[in-house]
PDB file of N, CA and C in Angstrom:
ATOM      1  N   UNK A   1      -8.912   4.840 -22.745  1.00  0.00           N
ATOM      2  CA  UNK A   1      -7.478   4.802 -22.552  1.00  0.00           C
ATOM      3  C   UNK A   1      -7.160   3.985 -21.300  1.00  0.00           C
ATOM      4  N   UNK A   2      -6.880   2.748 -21.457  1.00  0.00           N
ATOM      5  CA  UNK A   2      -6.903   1.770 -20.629  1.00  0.00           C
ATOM      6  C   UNK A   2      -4.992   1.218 -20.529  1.00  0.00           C
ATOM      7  N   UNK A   3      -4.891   1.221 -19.446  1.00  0.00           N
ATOM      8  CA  UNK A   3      -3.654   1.448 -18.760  1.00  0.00           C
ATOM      9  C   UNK A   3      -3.454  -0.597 -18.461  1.00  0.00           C
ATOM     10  N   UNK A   4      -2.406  -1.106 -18.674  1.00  0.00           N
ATOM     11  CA  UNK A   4      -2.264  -2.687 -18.288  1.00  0.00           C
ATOM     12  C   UNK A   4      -1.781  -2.366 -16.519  1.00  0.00           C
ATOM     13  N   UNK A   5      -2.276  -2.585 -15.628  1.00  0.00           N
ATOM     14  CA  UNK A   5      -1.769  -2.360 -14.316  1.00  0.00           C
ATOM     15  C   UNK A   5      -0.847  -3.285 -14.065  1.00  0.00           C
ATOM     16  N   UNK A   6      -0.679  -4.697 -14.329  1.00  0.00           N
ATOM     17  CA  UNK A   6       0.583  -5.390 -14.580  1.00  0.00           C
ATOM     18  C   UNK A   6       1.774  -5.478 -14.930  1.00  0.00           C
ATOM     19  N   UNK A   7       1.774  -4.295 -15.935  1.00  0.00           N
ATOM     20  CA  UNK A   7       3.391  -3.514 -15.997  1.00  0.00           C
ATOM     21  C   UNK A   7       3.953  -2.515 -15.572  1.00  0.00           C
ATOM     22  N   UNK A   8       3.044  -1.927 -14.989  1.00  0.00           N
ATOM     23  CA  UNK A   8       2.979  -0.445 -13.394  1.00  0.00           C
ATOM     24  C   UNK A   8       3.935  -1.454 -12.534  1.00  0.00           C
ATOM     25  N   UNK A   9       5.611  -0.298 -12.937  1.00  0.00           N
ATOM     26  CA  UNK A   9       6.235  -0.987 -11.592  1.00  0.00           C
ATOM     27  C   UNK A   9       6.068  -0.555 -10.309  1.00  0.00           C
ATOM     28  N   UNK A  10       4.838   0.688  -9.939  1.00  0.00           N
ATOM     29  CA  UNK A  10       4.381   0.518  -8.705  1.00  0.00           C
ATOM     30  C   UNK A  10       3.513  -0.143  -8.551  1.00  0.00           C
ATOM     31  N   UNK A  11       2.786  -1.014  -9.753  1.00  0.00           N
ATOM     32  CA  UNK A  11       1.790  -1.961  -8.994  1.00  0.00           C
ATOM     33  C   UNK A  11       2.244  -2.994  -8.326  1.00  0.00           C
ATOM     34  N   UNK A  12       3.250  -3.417  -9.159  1.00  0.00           N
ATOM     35  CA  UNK A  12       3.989  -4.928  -8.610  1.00  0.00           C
ATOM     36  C   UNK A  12       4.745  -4.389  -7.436  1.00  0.00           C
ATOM     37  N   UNK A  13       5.310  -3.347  -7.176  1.00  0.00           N
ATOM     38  CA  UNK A  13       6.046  -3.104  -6.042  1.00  0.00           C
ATOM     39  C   UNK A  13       4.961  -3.282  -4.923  1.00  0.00           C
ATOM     40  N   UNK A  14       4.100  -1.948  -5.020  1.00  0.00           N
ATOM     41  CA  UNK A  14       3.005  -2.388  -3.484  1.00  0.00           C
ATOM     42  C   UNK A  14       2.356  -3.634  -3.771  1.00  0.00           C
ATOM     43  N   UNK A  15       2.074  -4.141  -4.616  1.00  0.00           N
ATOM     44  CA  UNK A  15       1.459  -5.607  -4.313  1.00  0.00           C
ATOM     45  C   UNK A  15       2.480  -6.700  -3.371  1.00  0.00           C
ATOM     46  N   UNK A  16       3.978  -6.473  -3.877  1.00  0.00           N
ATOM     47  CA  UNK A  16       5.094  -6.933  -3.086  1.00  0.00           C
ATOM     48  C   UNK A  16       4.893  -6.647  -1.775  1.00  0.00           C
ATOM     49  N   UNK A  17       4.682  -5.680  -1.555  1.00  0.00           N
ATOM     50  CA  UNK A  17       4.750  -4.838  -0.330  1.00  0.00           C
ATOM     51  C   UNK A  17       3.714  -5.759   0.701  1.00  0.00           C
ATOM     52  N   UNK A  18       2.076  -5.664  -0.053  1.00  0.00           N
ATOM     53  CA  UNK A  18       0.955  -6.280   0.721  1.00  0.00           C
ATOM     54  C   UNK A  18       1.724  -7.492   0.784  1.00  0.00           C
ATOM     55  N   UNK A  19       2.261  -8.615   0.091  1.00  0.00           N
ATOM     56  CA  UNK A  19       2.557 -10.247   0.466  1.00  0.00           C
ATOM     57  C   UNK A  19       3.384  -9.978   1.700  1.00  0.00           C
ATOM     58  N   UNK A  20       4.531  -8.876   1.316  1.00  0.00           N
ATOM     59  CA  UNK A  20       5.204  -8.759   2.703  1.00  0.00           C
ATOM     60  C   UNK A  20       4.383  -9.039   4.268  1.00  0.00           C
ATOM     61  N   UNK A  21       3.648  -7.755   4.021  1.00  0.00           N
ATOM     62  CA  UNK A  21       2.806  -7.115   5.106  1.00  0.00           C
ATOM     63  C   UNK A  21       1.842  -8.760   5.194  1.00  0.00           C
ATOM     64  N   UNK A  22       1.400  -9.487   4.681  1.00  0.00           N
ATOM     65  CA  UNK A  22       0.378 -10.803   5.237  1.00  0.00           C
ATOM     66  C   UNK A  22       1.305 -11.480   5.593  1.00  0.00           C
ATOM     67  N   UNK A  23       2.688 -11.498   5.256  1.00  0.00           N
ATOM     68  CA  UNK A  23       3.739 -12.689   6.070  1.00  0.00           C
ATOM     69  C   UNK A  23       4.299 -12.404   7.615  1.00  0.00           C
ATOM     70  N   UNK A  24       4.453 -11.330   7.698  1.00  0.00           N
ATOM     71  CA  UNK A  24       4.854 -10.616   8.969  1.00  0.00           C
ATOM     72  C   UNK A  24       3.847 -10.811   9.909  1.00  0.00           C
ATOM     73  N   UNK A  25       2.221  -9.946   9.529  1.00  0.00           N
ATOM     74  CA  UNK A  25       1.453 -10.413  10.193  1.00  0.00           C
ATOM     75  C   UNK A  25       0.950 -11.681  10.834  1.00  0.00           C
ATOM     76  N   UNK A  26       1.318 -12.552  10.109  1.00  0.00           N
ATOM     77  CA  UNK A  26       1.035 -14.095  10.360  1.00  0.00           C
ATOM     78  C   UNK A  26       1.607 -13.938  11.933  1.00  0.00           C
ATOM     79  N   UNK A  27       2.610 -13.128  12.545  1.00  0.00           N
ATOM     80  CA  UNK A  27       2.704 -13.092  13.650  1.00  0.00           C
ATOM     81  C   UNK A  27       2.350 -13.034  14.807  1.00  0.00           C
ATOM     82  N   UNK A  28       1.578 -11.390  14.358  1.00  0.00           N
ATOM     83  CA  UNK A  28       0.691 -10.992  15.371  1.00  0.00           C
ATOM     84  C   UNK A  28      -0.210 -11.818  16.523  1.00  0.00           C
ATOM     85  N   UNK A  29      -0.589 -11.259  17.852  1.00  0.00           N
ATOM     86  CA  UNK A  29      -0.880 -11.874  18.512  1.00  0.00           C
ATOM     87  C   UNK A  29      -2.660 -12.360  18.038  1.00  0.00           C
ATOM     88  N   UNK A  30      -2.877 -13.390  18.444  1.00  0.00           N
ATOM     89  CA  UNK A  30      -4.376 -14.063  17.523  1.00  0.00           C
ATOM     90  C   UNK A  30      -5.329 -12.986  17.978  1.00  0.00           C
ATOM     91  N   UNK A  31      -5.458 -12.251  19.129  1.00  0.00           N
ATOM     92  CA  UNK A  31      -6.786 -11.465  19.309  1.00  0.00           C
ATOM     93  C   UNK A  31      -6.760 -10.323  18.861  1.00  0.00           C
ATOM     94  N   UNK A  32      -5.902 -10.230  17.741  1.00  0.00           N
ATOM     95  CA  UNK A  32      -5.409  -8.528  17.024  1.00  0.00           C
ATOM     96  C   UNK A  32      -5.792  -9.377  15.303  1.00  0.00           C
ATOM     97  N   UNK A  33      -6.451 -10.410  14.866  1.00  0.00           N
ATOM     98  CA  UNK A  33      -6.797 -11.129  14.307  1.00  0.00           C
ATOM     99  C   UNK A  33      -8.245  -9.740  13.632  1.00  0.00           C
ATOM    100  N   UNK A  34      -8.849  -9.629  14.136  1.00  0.00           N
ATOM    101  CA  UNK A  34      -9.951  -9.076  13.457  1.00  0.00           C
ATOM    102  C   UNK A  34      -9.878  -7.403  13.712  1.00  0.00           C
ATOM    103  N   UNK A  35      -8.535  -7.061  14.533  1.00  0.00           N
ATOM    104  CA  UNK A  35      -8.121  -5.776  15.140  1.00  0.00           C
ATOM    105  C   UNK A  35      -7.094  -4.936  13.959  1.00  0.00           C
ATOM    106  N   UNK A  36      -5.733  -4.521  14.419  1.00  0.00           N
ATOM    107  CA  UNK A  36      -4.984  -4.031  13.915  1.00  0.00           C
ATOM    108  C   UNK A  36      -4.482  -4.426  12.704  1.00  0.00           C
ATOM    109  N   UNK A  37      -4.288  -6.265  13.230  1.00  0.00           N
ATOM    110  CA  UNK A  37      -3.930  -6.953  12.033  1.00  0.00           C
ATOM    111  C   UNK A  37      -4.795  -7.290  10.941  1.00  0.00           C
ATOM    112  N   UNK A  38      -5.992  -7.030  11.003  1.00  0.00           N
ATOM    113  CA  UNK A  38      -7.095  -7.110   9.650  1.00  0.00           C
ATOM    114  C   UNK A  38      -6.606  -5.630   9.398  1.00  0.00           C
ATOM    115  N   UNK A  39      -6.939  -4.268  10.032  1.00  0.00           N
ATOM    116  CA  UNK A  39      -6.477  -3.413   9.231  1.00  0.00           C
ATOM    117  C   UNK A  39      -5.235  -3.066   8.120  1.00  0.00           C
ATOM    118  N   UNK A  40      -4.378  -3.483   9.056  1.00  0.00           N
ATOM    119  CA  UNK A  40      -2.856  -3.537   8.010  1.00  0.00           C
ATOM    120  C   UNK A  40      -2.975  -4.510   6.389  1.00  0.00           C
ATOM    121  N   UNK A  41      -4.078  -5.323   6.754  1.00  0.00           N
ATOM    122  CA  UNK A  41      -3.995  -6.197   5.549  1.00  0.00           C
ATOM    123  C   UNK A  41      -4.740  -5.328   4.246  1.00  0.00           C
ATOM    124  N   UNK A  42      -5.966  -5.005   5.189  1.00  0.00           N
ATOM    125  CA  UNK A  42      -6.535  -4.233   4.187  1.00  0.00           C
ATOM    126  C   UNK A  42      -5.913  -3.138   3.546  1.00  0.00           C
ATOM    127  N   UNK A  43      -5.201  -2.051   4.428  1.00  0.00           N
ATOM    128  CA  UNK A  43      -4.630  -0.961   3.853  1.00  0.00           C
ATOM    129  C   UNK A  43      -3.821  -1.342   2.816  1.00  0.00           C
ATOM    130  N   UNK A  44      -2.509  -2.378   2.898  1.00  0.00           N
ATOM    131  CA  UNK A  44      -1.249  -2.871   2.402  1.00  0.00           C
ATOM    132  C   UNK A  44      -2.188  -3.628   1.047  1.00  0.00           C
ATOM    133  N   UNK A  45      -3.497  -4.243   0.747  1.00  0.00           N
ATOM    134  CA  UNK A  45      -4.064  -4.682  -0.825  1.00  0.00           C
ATOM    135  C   UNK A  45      -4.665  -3.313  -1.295  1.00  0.00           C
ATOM    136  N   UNK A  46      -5.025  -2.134  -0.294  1.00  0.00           N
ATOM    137  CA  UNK A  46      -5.596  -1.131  -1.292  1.00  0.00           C
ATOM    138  C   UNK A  46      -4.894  -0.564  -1.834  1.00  0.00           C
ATOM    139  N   UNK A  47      -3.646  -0.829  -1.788  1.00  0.00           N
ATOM    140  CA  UNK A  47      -3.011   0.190  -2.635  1.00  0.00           C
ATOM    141  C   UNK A  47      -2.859  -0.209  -3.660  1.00  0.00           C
ATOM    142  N   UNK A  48      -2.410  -1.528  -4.419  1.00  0.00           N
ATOM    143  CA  UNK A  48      -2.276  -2.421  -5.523  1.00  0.00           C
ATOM    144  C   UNK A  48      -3.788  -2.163  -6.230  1.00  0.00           C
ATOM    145  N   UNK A  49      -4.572  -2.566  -5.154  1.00  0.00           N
ATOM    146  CA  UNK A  49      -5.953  -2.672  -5.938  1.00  0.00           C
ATOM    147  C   UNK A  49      -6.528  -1.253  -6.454  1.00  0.00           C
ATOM    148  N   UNK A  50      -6.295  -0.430  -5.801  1.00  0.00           N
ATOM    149  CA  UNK A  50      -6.475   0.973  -6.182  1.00  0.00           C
ATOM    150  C   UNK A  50      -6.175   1.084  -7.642  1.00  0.00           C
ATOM    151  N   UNK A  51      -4.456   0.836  -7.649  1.00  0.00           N
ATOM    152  CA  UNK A  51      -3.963   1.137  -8.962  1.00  0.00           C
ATOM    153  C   UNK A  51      -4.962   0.445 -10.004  1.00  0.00           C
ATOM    154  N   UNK A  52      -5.191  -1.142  -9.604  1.00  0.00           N
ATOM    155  CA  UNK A  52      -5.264  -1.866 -10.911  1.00  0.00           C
ATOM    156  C   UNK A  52      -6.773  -1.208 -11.239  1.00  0.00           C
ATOM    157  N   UNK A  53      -7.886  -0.800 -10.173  1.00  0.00           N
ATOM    158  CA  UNK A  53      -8.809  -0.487 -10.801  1.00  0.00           C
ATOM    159  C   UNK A  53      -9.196   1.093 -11.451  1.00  0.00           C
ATOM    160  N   UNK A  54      -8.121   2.067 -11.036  1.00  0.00           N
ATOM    161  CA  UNK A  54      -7.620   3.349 -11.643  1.00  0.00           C
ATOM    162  C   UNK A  54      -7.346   2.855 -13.112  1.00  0.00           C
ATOM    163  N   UNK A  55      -6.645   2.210 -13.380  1.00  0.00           N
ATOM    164  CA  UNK A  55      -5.829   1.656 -14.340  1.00  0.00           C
ATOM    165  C   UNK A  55      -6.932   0.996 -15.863  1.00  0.00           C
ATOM    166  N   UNK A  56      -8.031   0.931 -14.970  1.00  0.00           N
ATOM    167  CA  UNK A  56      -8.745   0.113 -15.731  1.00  0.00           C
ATOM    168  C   UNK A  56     -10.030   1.546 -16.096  1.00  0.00           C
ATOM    169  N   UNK A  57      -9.980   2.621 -15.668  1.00  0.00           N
ATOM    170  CA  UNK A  57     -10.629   3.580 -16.029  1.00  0.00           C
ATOM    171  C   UNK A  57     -10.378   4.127 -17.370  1.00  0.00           C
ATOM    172  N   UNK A  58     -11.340   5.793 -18.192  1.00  0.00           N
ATOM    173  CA  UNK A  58     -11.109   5.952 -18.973  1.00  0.00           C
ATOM    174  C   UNK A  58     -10.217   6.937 -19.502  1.00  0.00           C
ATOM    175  N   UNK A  59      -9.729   7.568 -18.058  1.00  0.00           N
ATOM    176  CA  UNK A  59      -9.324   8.779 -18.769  1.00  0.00           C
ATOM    177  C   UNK A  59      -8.104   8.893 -17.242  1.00  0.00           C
ATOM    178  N   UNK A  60      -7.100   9.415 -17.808  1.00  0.00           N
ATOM    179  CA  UNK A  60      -5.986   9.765 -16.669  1.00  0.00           C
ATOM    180  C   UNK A  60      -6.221  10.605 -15.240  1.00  0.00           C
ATOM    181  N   UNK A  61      -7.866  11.562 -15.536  1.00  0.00           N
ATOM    182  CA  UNK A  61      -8.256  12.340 -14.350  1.00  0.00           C
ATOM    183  C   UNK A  61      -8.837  11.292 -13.504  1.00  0.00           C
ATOM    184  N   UNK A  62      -9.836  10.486 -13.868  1.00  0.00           N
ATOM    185  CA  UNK A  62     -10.252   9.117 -13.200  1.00  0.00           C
ATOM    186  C   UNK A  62      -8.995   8.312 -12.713  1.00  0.00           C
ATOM    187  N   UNK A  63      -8.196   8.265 -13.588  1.00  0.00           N
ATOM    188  CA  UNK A  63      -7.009   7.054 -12.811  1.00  0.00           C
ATOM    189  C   UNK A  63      -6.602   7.848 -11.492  1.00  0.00           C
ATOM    190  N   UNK A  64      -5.997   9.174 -12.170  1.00  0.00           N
ATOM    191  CA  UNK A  64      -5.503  10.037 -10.826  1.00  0.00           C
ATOM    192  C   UNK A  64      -6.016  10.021  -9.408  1.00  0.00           C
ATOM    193  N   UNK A  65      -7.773  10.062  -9.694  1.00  0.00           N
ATOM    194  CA  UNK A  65      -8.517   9.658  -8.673  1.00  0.00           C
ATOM    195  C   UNK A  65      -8.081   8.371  -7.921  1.00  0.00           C
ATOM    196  N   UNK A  66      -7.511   7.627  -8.189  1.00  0.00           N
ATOM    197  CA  UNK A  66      -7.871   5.855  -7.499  1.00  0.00           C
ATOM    198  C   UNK A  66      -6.221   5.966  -7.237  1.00  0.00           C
ATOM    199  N   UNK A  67      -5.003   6.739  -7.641  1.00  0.00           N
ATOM    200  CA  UNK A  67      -3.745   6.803  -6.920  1.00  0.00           C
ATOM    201  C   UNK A  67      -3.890   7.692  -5.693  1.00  0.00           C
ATOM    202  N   UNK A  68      -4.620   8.806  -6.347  1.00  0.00           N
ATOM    203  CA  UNK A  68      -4.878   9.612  -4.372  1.00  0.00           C
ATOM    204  C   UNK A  68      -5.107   8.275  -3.809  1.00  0.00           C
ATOM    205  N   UNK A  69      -6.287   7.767  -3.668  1.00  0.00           N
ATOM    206  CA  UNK A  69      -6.856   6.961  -2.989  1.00  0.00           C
ATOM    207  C   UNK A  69      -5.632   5.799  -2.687  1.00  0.00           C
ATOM    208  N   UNK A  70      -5.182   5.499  -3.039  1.00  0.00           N
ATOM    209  CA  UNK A  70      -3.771   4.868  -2.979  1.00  0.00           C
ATOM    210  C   UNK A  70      -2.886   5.124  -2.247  1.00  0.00           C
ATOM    211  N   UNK A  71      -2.538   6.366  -2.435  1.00  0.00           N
ATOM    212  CA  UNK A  71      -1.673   7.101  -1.815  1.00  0.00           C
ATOM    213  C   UNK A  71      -2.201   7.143  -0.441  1.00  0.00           C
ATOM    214  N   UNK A  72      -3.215   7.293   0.030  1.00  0.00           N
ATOM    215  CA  UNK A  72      -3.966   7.422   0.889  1.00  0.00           C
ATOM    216  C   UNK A  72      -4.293   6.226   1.740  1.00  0.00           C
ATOM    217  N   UNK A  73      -3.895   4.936   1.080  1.00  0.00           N
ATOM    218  CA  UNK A  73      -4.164   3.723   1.791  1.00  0.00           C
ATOM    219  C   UNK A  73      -2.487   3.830   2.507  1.00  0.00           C
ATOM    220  N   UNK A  74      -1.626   4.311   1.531  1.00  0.00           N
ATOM    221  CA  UNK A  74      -0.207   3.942   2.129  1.00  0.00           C
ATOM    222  C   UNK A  74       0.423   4.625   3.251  1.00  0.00           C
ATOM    223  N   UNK A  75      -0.860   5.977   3.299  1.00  0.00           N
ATOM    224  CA  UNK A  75      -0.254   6.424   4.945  1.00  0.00           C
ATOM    225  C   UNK A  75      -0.827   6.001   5.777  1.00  0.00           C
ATOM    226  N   UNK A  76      -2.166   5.532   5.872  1.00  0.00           N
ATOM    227  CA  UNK A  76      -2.927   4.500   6.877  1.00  0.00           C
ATOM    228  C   UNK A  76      -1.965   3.354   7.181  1.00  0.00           C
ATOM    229  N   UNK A  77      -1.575   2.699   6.246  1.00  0.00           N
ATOM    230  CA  UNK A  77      -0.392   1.559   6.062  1.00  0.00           C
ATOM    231  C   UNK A  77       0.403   1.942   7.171  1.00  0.00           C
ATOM    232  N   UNK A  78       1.175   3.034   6.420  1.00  0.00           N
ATOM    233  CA  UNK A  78       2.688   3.481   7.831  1.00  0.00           C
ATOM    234  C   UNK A  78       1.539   3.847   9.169  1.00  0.00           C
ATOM    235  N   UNK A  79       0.814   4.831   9.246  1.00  0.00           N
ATOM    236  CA  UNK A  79       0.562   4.742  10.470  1.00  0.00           C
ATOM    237  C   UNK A  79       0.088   3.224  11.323  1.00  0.00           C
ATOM    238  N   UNK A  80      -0.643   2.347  10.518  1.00  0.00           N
ATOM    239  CA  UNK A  80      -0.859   1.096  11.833  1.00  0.00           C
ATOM    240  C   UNK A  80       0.804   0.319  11.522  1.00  0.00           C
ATOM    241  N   UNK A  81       1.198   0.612  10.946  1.00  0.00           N
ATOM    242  CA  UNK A  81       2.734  -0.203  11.054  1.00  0.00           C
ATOM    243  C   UNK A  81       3.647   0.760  12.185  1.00  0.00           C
ATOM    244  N   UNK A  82       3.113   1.608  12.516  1.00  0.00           N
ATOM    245  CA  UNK A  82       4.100   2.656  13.883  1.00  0.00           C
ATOM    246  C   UNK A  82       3.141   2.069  15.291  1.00  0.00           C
ATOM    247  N   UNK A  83       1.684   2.185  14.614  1.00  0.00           N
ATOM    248  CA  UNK A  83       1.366   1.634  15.969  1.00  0.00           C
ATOM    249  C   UNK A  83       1.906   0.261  16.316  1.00  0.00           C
ATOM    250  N   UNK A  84       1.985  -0.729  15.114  1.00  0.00           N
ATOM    251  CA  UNK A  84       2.330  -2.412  15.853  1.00  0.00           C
ATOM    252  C   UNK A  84       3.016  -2.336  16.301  1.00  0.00           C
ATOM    253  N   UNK A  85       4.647  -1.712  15.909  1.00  0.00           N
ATOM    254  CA  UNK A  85       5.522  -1.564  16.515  1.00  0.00           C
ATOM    255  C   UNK A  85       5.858  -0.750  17.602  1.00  0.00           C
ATOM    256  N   UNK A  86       5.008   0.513  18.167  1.00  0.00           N
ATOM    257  CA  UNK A  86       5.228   0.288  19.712  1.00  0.00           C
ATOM    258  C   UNK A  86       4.315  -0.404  20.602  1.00  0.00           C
ATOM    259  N   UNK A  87       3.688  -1.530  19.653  1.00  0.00           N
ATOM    260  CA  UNK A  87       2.362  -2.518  20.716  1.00  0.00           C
ATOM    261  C   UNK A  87       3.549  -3.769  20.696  1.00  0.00           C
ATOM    262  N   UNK A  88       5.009  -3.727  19.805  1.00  0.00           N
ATOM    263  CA  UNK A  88       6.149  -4.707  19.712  1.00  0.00           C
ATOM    264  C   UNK A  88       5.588  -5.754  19.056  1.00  0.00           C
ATOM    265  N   UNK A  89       4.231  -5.799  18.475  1.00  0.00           N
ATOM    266  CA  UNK A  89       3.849  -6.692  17.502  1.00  0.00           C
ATOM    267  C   UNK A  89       4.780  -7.356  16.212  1.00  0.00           C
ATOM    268  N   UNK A  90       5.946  -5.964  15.631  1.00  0.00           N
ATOM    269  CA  UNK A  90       6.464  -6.002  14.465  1.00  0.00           C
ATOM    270  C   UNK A  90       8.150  -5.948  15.259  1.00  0.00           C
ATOM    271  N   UNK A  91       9.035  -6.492  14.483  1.00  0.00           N
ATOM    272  CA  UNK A  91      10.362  -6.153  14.624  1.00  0.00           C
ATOM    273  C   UNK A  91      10.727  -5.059  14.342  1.00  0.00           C
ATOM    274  N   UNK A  92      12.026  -4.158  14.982  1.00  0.00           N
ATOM    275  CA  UNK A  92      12.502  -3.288  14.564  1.00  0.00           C
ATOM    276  C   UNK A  92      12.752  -3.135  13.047  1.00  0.00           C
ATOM    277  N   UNK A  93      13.727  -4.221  12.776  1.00  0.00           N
ATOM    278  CA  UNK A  93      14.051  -4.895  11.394  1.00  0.00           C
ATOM    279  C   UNK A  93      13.115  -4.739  10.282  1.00  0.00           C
ATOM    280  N   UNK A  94      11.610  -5.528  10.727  1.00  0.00           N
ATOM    281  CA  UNK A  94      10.415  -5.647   9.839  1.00  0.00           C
ATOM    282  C   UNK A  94      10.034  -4.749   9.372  1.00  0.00           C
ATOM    283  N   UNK A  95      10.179  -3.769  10.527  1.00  0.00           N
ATOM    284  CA  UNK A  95       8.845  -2.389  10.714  1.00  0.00           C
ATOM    285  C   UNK A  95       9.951  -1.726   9.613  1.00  0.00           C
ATOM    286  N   UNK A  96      11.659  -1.481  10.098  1.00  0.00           N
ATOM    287  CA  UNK A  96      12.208  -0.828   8.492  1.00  0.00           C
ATOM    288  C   UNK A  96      12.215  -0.783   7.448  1.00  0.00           C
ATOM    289  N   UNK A  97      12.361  -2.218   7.112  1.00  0.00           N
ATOM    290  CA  UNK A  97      12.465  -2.924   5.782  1.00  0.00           C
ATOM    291  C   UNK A  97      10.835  -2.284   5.423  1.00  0.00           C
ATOM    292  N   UNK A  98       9.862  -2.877   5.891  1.00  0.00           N
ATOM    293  CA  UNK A  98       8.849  -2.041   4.972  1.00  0.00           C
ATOM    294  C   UNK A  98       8.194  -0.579   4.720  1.00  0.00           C
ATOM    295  N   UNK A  99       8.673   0.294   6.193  1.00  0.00           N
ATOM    296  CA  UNK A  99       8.383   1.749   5.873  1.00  0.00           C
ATOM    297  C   UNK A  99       9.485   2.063   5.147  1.00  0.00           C
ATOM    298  N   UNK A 100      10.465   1.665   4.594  1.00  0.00           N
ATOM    299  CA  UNK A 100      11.340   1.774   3.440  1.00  0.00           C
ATOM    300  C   UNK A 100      10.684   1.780   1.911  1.00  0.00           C
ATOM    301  N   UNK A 101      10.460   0.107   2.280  1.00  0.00           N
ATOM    302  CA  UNK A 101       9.814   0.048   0.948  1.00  0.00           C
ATOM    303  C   UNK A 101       8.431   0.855   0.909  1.00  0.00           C
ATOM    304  N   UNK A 102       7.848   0.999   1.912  1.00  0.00           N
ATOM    305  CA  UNK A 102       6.152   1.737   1.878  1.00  0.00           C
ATOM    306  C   UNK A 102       6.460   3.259   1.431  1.00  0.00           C
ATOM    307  N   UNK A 103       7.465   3.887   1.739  1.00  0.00           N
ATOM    308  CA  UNK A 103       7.869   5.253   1.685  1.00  0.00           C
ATOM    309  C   UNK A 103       8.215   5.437   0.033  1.00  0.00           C
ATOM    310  N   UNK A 104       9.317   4.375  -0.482  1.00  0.00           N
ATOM    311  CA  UNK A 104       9.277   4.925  -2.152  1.00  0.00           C
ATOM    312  C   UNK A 104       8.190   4.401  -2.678  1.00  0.00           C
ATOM    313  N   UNK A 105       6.936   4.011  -2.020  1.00  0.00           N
ATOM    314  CA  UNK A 105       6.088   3.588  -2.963  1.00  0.00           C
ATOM    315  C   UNK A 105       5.238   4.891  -2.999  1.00  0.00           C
ATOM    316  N   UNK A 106       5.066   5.527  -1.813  1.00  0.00           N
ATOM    317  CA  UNK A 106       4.518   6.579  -1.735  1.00  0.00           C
ATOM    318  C   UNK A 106       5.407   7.834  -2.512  1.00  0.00           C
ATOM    319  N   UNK A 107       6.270   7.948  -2.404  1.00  0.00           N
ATOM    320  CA  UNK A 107       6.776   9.117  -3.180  1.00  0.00           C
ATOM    321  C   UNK A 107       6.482   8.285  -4.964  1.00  0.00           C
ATOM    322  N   UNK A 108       6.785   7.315  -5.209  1.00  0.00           N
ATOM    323  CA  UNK A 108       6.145   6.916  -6.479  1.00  0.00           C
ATOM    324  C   UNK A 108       5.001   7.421  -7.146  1.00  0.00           C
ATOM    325  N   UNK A 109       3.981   7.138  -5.980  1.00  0.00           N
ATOM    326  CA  UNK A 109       2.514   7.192  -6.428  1.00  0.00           C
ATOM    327  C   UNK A 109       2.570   8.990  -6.870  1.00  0.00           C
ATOM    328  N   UNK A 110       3.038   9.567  -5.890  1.00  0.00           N
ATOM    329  CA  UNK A 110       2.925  10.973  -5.589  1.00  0.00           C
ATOM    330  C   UNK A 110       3.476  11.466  -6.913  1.00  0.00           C
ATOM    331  N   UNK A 111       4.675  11.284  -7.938  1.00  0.00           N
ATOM    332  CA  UNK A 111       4.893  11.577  -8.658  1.00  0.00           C
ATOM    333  C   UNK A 111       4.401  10.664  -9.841  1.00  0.00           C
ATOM    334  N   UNK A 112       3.781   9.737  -9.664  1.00  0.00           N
ATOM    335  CA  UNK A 112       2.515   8.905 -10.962  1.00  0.00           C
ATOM    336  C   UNK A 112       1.588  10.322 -10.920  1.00  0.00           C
ATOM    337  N   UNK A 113       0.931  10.356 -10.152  1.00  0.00           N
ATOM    338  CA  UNK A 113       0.184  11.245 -10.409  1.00  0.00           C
ATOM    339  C   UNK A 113       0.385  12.352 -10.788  1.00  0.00           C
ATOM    340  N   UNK A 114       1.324  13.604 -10.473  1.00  0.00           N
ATOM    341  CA  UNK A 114       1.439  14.295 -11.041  1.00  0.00           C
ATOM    342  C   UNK A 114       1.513  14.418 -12.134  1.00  0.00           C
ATOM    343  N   UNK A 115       2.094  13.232 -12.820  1.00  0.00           N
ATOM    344  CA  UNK A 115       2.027  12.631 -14.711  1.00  0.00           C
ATOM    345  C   UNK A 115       0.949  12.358 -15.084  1.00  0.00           C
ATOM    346  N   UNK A 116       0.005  11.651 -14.110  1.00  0.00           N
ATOM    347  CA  UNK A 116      -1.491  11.686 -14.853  1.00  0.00           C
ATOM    348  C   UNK A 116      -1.705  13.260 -14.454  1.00  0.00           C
ATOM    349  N   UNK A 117      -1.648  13.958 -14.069  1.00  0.00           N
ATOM    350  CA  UNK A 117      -2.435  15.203 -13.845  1.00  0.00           C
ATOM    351  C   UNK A 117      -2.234  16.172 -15.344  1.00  0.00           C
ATOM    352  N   UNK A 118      -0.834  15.855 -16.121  1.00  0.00           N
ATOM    353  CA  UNK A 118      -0.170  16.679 -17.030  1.00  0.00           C
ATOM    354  C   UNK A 118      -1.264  17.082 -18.094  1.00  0.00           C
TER     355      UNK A 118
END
């Protein structure tokens, strides 16, 4: 029972989310290059990638597995996005606009899963 992760409108949303999160970063100061700002990148693709490879499992308890894990990249996410912004790495502006969008992605995931859990 194989799921298309391409029509998951939370996949395309947090994948939105990660392009966000690599454009902003482009900011950051260069010696936060292999620091904070490699983390944020990574957290902000695991969540997309999570889904698509949940998605590609056999059974909805396995998928469920890889949205925790998801879910789980997206509070790592908000937390180094609170730290940039009091290191002033991120704009006030920036840092909203995406713990906005990072926040319904997380209440998303949170209620995906409970539907795979059914």
């Amino acid at each position: 029972m194989h799921h298309n992760f391409r029509e998951l409108e939370i996949w395309k949303e947090s994948k939105d989310l990660s392009i966000q999160v690599y454009k902003i970063t482009r900011n950051f100061p260069r010696e936060e290059v292999y620091g904070i700002t490699s983390q944020i990148c990574r957290a902000s693709v695991s969540i997309p990638s999570n889904i698509a490879e949940g998605a590609g499992r056999n059974s909805n308890k396995d998928f469920s597995r890889f949205i925790n894990i998801a879910l789980g990249s997206a509070f790592e996410l908000e937390t180094q996005l609170i730290i940039a912004l009091e290191l002033e790495y991120i704009s006030k502006e920036d840092f909203e606009n995406l713990i906005n969008n990072l926040q319904m992605i997380q209440r998303k995931l949170s209620g995906f899963n409970k539907y795979l859990q059914k």
